[in-house]
N, C-alpha and C. Protein backbone atom coordinates (compact mmCIF):
# COMPACT_ATOMS: atom_id res chain seq x y z
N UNK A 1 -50.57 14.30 8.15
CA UNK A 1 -49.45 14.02 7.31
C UNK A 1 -48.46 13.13 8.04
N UNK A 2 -47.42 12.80 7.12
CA UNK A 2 -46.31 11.86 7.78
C UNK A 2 -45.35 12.28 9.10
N UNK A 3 -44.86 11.54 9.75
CA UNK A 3 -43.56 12.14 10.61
C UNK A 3 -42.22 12.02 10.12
N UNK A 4 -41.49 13.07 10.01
CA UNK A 4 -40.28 12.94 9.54
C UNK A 4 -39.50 12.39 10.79
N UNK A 5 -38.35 11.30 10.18
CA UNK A 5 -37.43 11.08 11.39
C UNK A 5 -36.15 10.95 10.97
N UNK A 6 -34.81 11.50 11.32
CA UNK A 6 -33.60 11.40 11.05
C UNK A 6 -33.07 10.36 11.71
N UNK A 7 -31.91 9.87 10.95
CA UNK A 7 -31.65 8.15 11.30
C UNK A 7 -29.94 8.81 11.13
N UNK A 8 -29.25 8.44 12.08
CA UNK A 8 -28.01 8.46 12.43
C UNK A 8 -27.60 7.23 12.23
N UNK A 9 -26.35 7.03 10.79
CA UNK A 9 -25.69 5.75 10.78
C UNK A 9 -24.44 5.89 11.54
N UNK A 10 -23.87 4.92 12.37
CA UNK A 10 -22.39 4.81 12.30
C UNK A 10 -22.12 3.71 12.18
N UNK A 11 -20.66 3.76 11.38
CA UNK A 11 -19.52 2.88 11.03
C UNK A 11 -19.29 2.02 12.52
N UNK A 12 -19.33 0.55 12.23
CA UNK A 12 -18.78 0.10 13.54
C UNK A 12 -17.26 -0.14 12.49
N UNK A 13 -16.00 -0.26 13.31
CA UNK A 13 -14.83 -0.16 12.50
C UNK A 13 -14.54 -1.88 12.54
N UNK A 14 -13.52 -2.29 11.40
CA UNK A 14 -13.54 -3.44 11.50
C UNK A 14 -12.53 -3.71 12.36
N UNK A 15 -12.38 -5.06 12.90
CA UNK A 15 -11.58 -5.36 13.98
C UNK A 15 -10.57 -5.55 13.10
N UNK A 16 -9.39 -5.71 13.83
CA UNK A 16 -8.08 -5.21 13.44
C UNK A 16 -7.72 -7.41 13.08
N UNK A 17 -6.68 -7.24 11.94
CA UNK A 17 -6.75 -8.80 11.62
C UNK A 17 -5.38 -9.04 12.37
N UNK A 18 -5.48 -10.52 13.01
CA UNK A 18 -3.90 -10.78 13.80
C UNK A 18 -3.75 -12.09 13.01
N UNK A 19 -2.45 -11.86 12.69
CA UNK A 19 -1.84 -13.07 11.87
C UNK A 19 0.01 -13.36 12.57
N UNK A 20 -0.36 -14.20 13.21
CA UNK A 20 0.41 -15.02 14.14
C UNK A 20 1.10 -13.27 15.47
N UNK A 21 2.26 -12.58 15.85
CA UNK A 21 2.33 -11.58 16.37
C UNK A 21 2.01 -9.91 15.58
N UNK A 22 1.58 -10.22 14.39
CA UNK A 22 1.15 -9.19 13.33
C UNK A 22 -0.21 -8.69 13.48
N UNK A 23 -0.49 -7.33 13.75
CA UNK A 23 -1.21 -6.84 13.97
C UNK A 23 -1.78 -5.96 13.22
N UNK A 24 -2.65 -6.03 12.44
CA UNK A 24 -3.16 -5.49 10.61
C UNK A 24 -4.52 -4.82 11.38
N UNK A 25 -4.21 -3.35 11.39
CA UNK A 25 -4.97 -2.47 11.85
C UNK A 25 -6.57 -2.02 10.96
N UNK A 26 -5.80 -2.38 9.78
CA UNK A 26 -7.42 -2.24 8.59
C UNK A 26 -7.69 -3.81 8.18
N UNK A 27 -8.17 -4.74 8.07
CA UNK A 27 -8.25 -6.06 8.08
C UNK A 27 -8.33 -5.62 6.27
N UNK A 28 -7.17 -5.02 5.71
CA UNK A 28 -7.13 -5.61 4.35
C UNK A 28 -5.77 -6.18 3.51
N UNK A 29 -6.24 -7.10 2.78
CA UNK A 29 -5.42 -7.97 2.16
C UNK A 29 -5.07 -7.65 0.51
N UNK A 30 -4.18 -6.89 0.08
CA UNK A 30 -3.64 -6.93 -1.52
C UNK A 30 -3.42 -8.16 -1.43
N UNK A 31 -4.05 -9.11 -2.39
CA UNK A 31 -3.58 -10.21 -3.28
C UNK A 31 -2.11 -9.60 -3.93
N UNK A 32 -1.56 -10.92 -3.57
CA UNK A 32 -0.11 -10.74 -4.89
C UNK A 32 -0.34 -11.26 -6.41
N UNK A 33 0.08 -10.18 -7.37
CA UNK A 33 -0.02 -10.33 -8.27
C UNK A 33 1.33 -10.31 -9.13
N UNK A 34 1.27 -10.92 -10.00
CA UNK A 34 2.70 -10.71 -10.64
C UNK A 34 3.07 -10.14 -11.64
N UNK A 35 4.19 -9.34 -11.33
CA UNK A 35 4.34 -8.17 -12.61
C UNK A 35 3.32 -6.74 -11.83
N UNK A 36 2.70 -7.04 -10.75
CA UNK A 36 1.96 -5.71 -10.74
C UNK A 36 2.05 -5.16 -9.25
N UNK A 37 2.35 -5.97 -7.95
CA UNK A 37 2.47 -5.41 -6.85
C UNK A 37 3.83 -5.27 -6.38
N UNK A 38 4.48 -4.35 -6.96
CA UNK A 38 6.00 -4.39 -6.63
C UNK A 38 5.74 -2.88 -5.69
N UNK A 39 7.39 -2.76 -5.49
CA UNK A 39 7.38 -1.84 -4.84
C UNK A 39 6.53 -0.24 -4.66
N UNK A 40 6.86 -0.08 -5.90
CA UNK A 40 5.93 1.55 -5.80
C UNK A 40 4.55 0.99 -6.08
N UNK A 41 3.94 0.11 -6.38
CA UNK A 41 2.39 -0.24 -6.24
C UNK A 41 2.24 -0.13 -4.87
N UNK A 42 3.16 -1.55 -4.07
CA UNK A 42 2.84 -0.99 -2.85
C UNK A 42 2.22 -0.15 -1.96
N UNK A 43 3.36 1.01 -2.14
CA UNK A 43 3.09 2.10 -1.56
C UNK A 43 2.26 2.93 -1.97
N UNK A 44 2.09 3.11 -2.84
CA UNK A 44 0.44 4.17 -3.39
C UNK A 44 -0.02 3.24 -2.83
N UNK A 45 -0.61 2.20 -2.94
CA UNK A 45 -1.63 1.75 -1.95
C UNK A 45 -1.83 1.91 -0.33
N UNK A 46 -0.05 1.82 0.04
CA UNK A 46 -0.49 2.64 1.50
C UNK A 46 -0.83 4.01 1.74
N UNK A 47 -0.63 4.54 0.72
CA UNK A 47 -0.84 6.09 0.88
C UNK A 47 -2.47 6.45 1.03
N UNK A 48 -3.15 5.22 0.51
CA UNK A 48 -4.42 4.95 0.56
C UNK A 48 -4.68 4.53 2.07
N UNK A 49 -3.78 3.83 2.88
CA UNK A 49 -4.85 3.13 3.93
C UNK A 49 -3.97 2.55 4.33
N UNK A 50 -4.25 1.63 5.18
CA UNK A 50 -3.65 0.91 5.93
C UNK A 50 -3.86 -0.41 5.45
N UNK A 51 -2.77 -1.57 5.65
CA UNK A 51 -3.32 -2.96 5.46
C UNK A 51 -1.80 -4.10 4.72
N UNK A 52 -2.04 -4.85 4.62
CA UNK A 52 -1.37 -5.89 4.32
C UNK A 52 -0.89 -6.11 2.97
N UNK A 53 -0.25 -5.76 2.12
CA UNK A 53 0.11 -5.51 1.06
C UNK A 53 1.41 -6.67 0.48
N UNK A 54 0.88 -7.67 0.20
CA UNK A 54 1.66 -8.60 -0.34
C UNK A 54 2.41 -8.31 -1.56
N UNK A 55 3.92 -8.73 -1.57
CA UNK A 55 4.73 -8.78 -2.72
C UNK A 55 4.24 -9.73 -4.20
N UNK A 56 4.45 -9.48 -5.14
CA UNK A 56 4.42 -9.92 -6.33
C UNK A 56 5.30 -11.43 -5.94
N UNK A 57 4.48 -12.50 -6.75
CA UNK A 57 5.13 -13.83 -6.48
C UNK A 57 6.58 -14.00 -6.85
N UNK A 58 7.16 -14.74 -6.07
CA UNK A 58 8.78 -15.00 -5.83
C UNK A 58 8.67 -16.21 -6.04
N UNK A 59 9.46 -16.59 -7.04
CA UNK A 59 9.96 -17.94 -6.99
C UNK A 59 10.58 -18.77 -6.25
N UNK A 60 10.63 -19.56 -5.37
CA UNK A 60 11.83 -20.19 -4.25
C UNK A 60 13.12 -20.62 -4.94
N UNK A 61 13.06 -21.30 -5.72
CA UNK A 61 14.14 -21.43 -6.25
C UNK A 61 14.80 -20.38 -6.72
N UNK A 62 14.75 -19.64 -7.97
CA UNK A 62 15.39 -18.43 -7.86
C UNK A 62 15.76 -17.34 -6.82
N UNK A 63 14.76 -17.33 -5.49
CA UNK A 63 15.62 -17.45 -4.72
C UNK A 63 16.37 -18.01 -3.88
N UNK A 64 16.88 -19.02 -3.59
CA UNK A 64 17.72 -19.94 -3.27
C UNK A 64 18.71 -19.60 -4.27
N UNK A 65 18.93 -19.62 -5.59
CA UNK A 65 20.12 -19.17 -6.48
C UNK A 65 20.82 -17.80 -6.50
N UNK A 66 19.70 -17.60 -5.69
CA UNK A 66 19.98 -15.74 -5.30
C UNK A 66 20.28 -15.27 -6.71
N UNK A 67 18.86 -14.84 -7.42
CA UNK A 67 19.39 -14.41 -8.76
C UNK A 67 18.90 -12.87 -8.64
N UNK A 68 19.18 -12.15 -9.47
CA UNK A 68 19.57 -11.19 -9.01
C UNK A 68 18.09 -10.12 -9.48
N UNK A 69 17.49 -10.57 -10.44
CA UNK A 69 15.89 -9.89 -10.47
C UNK A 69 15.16 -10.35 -8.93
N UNK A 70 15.64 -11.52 -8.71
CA UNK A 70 14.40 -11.39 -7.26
C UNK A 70 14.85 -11.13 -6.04
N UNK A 71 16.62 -10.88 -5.67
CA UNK A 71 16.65 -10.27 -4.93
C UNK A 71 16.34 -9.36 -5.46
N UNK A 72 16.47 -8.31 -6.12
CA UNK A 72 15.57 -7.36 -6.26
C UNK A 72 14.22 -7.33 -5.83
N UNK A 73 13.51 -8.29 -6.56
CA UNK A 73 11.69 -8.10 -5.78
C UNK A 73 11.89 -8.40 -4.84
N UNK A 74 12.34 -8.91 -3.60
CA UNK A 74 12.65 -9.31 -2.36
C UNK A 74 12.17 -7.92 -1.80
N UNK A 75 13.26 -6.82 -2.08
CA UNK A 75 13.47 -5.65 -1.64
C UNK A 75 12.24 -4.70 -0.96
N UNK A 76 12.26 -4.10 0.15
CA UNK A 76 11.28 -3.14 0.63
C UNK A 76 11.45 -2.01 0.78
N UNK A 77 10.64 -1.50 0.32
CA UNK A 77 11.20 0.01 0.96
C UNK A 77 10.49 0.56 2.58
N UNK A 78 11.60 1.29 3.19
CA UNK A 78 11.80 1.43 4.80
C UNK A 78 10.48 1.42 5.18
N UNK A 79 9.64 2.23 4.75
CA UNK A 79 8.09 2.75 4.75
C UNK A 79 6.98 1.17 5.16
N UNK A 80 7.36 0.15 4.32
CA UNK A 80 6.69 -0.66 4.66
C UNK A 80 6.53 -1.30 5.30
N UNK A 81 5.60 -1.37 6.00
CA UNK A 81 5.57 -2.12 7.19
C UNK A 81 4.24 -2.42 7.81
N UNK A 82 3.62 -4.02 7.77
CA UNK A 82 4.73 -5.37 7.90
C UNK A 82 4.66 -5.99 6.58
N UNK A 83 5.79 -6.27 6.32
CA UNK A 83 6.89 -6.58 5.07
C UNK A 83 6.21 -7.80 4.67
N UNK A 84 5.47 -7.84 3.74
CA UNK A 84 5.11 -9.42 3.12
C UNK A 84 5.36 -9.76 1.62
N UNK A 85 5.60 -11.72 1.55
CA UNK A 85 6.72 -11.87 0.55
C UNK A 85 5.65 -13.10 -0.10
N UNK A 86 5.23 -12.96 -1.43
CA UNK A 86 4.33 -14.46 -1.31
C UNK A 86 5.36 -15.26 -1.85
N UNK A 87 5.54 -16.34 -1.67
CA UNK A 87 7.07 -17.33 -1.96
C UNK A 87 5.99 -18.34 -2.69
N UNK A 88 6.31 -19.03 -3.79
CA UNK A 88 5.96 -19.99 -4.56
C UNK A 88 7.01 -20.84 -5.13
N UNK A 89 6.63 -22.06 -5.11
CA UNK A 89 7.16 -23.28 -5.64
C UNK A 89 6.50 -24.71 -5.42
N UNK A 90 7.24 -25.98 -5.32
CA UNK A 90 6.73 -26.73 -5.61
C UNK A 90 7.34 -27.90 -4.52
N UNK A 91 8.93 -27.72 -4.66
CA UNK A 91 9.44 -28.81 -4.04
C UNK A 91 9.68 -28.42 -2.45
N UNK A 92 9.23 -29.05 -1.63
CA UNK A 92 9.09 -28.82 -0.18
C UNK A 92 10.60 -28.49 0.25
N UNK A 93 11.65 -28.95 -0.45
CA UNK A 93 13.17 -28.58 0.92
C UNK A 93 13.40 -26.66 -0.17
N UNK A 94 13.27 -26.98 -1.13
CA UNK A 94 13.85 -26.05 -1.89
C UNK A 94 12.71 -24.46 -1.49
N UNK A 95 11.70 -24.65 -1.30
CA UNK A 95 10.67 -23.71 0.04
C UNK A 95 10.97 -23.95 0.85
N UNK A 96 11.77 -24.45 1.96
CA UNK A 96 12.24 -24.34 2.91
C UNK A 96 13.39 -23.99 2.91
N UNK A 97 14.39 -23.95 2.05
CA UNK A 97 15.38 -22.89 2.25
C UNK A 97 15.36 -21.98 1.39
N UNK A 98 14.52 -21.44 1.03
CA UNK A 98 13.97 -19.81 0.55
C UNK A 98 13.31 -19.30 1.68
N UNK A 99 12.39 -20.04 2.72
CA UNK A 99 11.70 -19.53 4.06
C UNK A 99 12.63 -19.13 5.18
N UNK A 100 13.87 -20.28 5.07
CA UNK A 100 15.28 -20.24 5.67
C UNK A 100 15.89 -18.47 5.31
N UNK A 101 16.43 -18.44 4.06
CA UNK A 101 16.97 -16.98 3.65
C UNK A 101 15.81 -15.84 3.82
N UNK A 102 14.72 -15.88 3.52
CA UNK A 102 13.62 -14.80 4.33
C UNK A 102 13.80 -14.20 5.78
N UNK A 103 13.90 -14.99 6.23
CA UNK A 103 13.67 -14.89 7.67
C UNK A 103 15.17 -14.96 8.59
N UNK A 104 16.16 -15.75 7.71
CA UNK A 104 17.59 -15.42 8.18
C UNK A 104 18.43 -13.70 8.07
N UNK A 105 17.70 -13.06 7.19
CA UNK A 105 18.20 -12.27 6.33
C UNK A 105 16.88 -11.21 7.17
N UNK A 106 16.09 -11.13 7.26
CA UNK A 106 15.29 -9.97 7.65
C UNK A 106 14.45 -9.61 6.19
N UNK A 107 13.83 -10.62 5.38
CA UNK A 107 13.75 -9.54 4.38
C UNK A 107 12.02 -9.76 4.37
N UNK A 108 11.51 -10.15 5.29
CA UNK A 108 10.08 -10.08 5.60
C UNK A 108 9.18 -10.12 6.91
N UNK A 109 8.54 -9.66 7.21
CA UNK A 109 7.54 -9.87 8.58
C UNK A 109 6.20 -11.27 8.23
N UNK A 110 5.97 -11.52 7.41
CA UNK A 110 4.82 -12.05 6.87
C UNK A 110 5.36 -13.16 5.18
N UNK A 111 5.41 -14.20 5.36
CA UNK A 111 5.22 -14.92 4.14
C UNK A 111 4.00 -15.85 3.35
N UNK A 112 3.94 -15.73 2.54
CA UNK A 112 2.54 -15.92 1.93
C UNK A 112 3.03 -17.12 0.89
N UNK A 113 2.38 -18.31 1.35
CA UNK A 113 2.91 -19.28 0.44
C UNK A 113 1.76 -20.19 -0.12
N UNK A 114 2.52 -20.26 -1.65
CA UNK A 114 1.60 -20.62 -2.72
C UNK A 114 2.61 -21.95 -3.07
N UNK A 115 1.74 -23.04 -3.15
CA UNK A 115 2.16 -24.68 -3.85
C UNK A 115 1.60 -24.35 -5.11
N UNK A 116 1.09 -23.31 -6.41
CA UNK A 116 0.98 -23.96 -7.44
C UNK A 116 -0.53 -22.88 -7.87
N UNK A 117 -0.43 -22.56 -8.87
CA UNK A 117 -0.99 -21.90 -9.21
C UNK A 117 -2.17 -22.38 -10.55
N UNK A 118 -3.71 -22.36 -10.13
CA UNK A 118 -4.20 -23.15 -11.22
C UNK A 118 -4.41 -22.15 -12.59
N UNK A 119 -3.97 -21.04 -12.47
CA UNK A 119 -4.11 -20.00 -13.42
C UNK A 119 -3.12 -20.41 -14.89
N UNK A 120 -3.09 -20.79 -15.92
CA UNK A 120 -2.54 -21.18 -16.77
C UNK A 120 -1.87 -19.70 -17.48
N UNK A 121 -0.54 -19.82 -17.30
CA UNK A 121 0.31 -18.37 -17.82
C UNK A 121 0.59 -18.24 -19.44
């Protein structure tokens, strides 16, 4: 008759992702979505795991006008951490001083930038 043989799998773990001094211990990436990865999405998702959890798209210009729904989405809660913001627009100075107030202000570790979206809304 046959030989039985037991086969031991293990997990090799994935290497940890580095994005510039950021150190992403589960190499995973939430896509930002809009209208759907806000704050408390977020976090149920970390409650799941570990990983990189991008904000719902931000307009640059609106923020630059500092209007007052996206400082709101701006916002993090303490828990998160590292803080990522996907910033979208179009005109290069007007993304650069929304990257300017990000990063003057503390309100991200990680920015995620989108020129334009081919998805028709």
């Amino acid at each position: 008759m046959g030989e039985w043989r037991v086969m031991t799998l293990t997990a090799t773990p994935a290497p940890a992702l580095r994005i510039g001094p950021l150190d992403i211990d589960v190499p995973v990436v939430l896509a930002p979505m809009a209208g759907i990865t806000n704050t408390a999405f977020r976090r149920l998702c970390r409650e799941y795991g570990a990983g990189l959890y991008v904000s719902e798209m931000i307009t640059s210009r609106a923020l630059v006008e500092r209007n007052d729904t996206t400082m709101r989405l701006i916002r993090h809660h303490e828990s998160e951490t590292p803080r990522s913001i996907q910033l979208y627009g179009v005109d290069p100075r007007t993304i650069a001083e929304a990257v300017r107030i990000i990063v003057a202000e503390d309100h991200a570790d990680h920015i995620d930038l989108n020129f334009g979206c081919p998805v028709p809304r």
